[in-house]
PDB file of N, CA and C in Angstrom:
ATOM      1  N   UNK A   1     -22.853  -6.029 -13.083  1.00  0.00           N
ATOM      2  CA  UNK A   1     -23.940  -6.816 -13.606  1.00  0.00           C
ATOM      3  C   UNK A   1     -25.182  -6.560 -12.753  1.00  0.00           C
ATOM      4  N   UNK A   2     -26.472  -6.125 -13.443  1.00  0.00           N
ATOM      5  CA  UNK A   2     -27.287  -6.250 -12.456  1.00  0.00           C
ATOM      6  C   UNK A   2     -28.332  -7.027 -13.142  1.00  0.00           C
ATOM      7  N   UNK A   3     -29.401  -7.462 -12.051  1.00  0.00           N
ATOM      8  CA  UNK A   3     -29.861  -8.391 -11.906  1.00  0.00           C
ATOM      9  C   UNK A   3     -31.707  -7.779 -11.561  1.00  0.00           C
ATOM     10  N   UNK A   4     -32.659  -8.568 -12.072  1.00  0.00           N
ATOM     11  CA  UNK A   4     -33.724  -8.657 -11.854  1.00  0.00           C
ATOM     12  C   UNK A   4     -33.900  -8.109 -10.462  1.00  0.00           C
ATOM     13  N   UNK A   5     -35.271  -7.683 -10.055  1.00  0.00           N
ATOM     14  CA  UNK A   5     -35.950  -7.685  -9.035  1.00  0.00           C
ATOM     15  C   UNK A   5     -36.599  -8.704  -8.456  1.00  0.00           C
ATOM     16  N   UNK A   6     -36.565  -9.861  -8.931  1.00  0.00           N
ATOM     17  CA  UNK A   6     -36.935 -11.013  -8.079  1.00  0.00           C
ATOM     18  C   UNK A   6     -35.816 -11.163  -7.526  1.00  0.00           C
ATOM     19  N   UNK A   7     -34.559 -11.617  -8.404  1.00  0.00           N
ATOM     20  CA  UNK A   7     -33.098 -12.429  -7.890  1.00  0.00           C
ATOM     21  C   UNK A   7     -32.758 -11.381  -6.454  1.00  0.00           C
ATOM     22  N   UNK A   8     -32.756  -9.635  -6.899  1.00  0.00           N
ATOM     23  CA  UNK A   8     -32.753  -9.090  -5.514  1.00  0.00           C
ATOM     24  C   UNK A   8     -33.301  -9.837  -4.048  1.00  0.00           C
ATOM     25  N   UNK A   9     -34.485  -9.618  -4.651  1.00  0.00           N
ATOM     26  CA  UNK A   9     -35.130  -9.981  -3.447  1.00  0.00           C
ATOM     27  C   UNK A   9     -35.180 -11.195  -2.867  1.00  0.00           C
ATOM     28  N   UNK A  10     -34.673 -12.264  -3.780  1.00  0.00           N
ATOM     29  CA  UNK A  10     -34.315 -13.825  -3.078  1.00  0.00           C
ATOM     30  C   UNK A  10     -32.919 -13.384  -2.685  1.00  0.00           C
ATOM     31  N   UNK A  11     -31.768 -12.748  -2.616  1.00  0.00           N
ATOM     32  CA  UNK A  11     -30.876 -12.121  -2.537  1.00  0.00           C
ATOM     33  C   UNK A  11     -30.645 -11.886  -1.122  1.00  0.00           C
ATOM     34  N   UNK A  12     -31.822 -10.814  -1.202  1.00  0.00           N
ATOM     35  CA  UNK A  12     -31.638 -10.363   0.503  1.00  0.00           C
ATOM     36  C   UNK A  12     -32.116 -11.077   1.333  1.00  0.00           C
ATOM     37  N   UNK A  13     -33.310 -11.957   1.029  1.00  0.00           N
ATOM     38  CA  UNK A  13     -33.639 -13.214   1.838  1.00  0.00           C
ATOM     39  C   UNK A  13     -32.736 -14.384   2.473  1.00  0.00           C
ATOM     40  N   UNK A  14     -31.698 -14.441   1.467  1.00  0.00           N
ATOM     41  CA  UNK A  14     -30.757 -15.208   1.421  1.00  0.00           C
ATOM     42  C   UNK A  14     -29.842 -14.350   2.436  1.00  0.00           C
ATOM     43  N   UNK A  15     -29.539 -13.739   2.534  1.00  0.00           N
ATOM     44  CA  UNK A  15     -28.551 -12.583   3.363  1.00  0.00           C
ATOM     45  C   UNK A  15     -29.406 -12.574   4.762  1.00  0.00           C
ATOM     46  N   UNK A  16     -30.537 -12.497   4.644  1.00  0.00           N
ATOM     47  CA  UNK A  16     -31.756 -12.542   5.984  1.00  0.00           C
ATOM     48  C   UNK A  16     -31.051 -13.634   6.865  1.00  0.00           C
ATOM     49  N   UNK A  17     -31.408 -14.731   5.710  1.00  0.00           N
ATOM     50  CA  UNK A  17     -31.505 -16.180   6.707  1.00  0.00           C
ATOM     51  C   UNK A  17     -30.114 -16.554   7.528  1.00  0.00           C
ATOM     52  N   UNK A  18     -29.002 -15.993   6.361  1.00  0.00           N
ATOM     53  CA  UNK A  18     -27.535 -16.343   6.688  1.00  0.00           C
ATOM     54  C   UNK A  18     -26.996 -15.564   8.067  1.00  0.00           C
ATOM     55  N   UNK A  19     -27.626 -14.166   8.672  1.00  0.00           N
ATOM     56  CA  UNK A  19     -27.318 -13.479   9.725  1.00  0.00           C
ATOM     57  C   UNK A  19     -28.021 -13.946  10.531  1.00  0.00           C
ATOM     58  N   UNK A  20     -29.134 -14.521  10.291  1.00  0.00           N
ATOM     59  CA  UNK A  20     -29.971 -14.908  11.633  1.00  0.00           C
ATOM     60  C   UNK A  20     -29.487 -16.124  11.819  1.00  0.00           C
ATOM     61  N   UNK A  21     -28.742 -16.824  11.138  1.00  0.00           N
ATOM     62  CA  UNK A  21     -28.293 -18.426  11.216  1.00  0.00           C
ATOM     63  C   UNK A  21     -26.960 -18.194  12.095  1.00  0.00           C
ATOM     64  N   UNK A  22     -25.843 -16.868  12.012  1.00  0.00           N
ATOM     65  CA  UNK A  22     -24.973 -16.548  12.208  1.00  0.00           C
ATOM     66  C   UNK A  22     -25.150 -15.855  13.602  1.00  0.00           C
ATOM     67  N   UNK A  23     -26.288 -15.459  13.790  1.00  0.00           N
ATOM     68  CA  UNK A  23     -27.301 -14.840  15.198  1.00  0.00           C
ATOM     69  C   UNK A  23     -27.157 -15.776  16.041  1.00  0.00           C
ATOM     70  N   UNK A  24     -27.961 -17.006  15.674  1.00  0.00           N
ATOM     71  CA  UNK A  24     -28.259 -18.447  16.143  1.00  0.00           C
ATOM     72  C   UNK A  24     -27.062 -19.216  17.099  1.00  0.00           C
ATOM     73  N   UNK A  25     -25.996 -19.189  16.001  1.00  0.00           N
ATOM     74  CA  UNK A  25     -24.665 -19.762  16.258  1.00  0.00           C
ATOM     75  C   UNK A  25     -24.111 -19.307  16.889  1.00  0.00           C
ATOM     76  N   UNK A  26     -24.152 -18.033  17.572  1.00  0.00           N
ATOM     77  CA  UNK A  26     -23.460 -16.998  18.073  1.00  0.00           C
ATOM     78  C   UNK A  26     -23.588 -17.493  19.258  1.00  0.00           C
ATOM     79  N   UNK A  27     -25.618 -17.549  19.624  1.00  0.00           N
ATOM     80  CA  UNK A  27     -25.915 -17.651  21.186  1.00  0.00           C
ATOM     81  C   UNK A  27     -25.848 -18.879  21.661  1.00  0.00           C
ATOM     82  N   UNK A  28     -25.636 -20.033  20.663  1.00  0.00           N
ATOM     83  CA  UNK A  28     -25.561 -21.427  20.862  1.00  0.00           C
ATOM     84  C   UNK A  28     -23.946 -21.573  21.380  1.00  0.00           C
ATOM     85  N   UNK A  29     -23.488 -21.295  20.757  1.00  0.00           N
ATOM     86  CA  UNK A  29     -21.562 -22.040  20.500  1.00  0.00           C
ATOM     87  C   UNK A  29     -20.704 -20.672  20.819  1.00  0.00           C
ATOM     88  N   UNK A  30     -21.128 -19.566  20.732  1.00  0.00           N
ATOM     89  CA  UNK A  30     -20.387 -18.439  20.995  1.00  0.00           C
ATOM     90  C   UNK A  30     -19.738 -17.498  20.367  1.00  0.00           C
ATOM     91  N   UNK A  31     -19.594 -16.395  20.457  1.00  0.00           N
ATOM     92  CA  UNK A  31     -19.041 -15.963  19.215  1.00  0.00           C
ATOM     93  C   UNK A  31     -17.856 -16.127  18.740  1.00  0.00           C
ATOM     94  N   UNK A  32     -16.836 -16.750  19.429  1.00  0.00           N
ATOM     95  CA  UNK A  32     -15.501 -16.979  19.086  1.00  0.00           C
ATOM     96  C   UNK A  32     -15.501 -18.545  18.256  1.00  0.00           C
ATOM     97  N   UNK A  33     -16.850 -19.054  18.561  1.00  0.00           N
ATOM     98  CA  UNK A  33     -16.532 -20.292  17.545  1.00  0.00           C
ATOM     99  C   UNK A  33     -16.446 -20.947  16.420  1.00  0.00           C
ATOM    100  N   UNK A  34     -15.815 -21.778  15.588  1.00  0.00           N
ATOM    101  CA  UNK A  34     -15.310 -21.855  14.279  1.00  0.00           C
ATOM    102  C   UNK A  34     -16.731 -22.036  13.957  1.00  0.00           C
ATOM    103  N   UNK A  35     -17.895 -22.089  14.129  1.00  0.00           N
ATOM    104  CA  UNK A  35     -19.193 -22.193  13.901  1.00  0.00           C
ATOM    105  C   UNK A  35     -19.778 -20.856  13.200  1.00  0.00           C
ATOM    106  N   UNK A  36     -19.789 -20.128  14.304  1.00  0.00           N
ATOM    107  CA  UNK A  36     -20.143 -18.837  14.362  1.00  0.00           C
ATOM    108  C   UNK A  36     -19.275 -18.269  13.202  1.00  0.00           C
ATOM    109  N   UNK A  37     -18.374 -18.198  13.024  1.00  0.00           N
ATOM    110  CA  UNK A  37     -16.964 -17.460  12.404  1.00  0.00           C
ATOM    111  C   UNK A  37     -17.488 -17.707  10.763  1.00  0.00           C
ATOM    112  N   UNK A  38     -17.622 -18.861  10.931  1.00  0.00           N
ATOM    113  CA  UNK A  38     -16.959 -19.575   9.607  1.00  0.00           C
ATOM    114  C   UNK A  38     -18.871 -18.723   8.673  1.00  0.00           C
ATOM    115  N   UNK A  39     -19.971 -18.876   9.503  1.00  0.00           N
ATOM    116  CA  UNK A  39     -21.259 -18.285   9.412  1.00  0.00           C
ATOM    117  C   UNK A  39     -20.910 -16.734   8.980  1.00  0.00           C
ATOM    118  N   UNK A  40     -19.972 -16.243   9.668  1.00  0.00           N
ATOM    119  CA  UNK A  40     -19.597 -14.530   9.531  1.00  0.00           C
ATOM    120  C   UNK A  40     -19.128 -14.480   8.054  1.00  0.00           C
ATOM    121  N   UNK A  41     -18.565 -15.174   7.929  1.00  0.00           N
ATOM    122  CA  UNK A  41     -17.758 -14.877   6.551  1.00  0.00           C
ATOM    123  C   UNK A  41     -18.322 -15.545   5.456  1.00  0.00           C
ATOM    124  N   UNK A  42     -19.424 -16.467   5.485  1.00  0.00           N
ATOM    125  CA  UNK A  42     -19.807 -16.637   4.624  1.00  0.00           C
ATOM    126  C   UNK A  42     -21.082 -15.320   4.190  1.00  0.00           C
ATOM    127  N   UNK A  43     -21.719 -14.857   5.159  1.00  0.00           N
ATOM    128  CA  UNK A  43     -22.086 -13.496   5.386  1.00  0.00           C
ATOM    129  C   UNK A  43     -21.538 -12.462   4.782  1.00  0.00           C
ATOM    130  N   UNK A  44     -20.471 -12.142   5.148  1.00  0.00           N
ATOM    131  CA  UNK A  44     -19.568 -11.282   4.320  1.00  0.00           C
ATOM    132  C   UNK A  44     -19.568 -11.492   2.962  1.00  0.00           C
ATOM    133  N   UNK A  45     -19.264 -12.887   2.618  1.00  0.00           N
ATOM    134  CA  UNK A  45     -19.003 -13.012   1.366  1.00  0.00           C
ATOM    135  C   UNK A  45     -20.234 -12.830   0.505  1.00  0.00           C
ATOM    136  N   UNK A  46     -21.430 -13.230   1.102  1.00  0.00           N
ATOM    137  CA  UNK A  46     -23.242 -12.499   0.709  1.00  0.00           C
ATOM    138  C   UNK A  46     -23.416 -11.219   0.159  1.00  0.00           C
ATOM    139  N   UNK A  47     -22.864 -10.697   1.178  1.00  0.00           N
ATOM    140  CA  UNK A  47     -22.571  -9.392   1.519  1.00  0.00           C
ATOM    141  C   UNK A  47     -22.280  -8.420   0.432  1.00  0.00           C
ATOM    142  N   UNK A  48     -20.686  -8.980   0.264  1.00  0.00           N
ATOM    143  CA  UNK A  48     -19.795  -8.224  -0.537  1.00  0.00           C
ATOM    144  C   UNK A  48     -20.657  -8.648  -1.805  1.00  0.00           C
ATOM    145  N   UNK A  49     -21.157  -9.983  -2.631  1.00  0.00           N
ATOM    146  CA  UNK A  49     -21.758 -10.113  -3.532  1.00  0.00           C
ATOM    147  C   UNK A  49     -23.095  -9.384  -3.693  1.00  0.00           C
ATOM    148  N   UNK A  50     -23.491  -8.897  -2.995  1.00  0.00           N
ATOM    149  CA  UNK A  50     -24.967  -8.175  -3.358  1.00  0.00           C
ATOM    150  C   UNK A  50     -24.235  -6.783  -3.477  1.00  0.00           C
ATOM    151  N   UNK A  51     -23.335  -5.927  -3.174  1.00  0.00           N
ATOM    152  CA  UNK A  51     -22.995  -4.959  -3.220  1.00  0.00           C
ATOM    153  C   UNK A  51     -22.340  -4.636  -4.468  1.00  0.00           C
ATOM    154  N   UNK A  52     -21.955  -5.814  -4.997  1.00  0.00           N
ATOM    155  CA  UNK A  52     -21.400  -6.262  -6.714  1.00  0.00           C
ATOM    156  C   UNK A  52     -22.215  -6.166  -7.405  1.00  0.00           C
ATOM    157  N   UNK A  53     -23.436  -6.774  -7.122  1.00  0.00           N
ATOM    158  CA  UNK A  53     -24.023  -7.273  -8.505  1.00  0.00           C
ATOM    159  C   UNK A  53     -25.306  -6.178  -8.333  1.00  0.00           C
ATOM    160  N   UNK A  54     -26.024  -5.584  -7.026  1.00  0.00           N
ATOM    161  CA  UNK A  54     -26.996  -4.718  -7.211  1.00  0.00           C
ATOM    162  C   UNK A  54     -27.022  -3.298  -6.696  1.00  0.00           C
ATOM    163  N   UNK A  55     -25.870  -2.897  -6.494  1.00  0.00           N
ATOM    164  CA  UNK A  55     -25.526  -1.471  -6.320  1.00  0.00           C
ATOM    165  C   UNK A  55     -25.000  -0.951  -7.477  1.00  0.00           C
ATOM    166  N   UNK A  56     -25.900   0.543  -7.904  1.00  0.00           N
ATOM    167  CA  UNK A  56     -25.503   1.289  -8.562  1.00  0.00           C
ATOM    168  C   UNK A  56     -24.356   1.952  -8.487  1.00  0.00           C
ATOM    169  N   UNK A  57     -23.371   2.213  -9.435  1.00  0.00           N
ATOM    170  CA  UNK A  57     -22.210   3.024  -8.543  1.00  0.00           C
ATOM    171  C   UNK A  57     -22.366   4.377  -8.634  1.00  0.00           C
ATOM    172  N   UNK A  58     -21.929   5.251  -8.238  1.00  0.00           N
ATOM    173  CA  UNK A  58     -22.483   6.582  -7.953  1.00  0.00           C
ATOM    174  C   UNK A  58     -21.203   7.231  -9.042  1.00  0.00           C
ATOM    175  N   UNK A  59     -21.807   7.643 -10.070  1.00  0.00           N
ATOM    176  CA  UNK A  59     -21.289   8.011 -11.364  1.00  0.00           C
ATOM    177  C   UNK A  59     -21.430   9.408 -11.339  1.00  0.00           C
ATOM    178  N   UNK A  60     -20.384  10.504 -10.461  1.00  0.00           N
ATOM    179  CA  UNK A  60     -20.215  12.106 -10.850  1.00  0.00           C
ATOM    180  C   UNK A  60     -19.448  12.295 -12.411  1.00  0.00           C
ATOM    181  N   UNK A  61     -20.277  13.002 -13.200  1.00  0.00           N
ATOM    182  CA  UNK A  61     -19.129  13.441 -14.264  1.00  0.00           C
ATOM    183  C   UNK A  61     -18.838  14.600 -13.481  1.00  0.00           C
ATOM    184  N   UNK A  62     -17.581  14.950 -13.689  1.00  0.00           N
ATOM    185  CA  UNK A  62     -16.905  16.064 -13.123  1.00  0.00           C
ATOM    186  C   UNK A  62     -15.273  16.214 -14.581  1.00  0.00           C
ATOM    187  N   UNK A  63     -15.192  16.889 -14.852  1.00  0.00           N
ATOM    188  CA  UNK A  63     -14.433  17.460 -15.611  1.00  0.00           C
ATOM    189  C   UNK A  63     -12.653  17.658 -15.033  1.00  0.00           C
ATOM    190  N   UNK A  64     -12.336  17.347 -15.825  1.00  0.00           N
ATOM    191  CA  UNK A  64     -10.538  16.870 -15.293  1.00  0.00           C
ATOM    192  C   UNK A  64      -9.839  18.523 -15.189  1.00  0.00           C
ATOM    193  N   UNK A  65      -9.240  18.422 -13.617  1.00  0.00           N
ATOM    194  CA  UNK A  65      -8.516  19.210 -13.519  1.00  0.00           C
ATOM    195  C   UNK A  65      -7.335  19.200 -12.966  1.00  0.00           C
ATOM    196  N   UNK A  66      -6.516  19.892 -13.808  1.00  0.00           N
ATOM    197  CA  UNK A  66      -5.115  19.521 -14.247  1.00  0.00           C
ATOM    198  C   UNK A  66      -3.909  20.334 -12.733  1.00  0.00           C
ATOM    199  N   UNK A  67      -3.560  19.580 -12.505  1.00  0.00           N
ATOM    200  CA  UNK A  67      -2.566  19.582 -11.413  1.00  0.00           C
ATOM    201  C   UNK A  67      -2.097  20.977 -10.956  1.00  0.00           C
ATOM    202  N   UNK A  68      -1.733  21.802 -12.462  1.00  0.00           N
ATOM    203  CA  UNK A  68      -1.328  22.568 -12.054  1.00  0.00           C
ATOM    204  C   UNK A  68      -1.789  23.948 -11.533  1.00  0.00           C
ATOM    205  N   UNK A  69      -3.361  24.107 -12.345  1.00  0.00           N
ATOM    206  CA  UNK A  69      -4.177  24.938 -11.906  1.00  0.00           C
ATOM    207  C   UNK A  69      -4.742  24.904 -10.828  1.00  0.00           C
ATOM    208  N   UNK A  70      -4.429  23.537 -10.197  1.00  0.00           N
ATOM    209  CA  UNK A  70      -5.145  23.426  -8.615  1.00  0.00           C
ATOM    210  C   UNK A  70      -4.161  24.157  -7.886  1.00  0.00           C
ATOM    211  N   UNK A  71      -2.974  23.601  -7.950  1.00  0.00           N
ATOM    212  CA  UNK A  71      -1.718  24.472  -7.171  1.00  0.00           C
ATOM    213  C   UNK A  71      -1.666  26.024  -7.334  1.00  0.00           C
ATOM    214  N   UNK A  72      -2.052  26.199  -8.539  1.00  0.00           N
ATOM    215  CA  UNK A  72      -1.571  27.945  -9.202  1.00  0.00           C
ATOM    216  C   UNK A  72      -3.112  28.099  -8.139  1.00  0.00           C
ATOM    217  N   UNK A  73      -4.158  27.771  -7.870  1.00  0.00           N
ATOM    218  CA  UNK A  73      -5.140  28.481  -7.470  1.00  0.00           C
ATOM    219  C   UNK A  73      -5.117  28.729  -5.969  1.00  0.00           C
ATOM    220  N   UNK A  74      -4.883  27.495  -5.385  1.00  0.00           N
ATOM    221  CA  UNK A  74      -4.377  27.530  -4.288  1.00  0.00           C
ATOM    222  C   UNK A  74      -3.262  28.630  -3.759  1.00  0.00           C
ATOM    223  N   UNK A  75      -2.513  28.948  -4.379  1.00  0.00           N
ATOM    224  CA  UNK A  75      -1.187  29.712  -4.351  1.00  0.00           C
ATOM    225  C   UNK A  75      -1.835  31.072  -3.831  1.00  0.00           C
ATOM    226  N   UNK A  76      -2.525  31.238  -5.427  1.00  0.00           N
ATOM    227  CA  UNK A  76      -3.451  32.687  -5.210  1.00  0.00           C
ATOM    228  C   UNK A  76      -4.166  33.107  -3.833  1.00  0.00           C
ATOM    229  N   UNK A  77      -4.649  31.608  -3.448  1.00  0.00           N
ATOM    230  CA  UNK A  77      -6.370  31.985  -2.728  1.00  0.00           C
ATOM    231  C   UNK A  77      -5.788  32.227  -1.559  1.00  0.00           C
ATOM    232  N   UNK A  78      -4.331  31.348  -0.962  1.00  0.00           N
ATOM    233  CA  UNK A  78      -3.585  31.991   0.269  1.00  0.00           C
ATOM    234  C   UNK A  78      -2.520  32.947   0.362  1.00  0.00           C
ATOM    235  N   UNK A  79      -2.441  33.589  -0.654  1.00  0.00           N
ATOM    236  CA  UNK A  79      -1.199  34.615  -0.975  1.00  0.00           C
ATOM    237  C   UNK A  79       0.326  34.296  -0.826  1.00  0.00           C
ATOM    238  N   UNK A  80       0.401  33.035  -1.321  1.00  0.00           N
ATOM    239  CA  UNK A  80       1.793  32.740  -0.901  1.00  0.00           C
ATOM    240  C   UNK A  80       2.862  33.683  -1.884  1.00  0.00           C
ATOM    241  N   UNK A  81       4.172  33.631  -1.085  1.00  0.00           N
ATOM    242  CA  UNK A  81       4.889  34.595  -2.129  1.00  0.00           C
ATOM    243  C   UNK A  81       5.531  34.097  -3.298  1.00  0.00           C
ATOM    244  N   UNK A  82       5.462  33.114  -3.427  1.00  0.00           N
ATOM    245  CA  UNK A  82       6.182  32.504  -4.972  1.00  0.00           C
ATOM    246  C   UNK A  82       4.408  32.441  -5.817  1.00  0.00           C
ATOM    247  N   UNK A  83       3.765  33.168  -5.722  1.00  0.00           N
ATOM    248  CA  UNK A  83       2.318  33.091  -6.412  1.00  0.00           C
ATOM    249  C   UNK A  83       2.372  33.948  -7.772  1.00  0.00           C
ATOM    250  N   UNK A  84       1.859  33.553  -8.621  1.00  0.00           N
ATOM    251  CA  UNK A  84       2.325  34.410 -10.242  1.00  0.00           C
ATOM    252  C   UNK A  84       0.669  35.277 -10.005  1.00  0.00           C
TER     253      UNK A  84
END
């Protein structure tokens, strides 16, 4: 699903504020604390959602090739002796 260029950009703002909040918590309470932590993963979970909804996926057409011509070519290209 993608999404406008505003929603982006309140998006990454939103992702801005949540690492620097997670920054914050870090130098306050530490990084091992359920503070800090619980800040990380909601981060992550930012995260992983902007990578859902506004990344293109990288779409190669590439043409199907069939198992056995990879092997038969291979065979050839190192001279093995069972090679037709």
């Amino acid at each position: 699903m993608h999404r406008s260029r505003k929603e982006k950009a309140l998006f990454l703002k939103k992702i801005q504020e949540k690492r620097e909040k997670m920054c914050l918590f870090g130098k306050i309470y530490g990084l091992n604390s359920s503070k800090t932590i619980q800040c990380s993963q909601e981060l992550d979970h930012l995260l992983n959602e902007y990578y859902q909804n506004f990344q293109t996926p990288n779409k190669k057409k590439s043409l199907p090739t069939h198992r056995v011509a990879v092997t038969n070519s291979y065979v050839r290209k190192y001279s093995l002796p069972y090679a037709k």
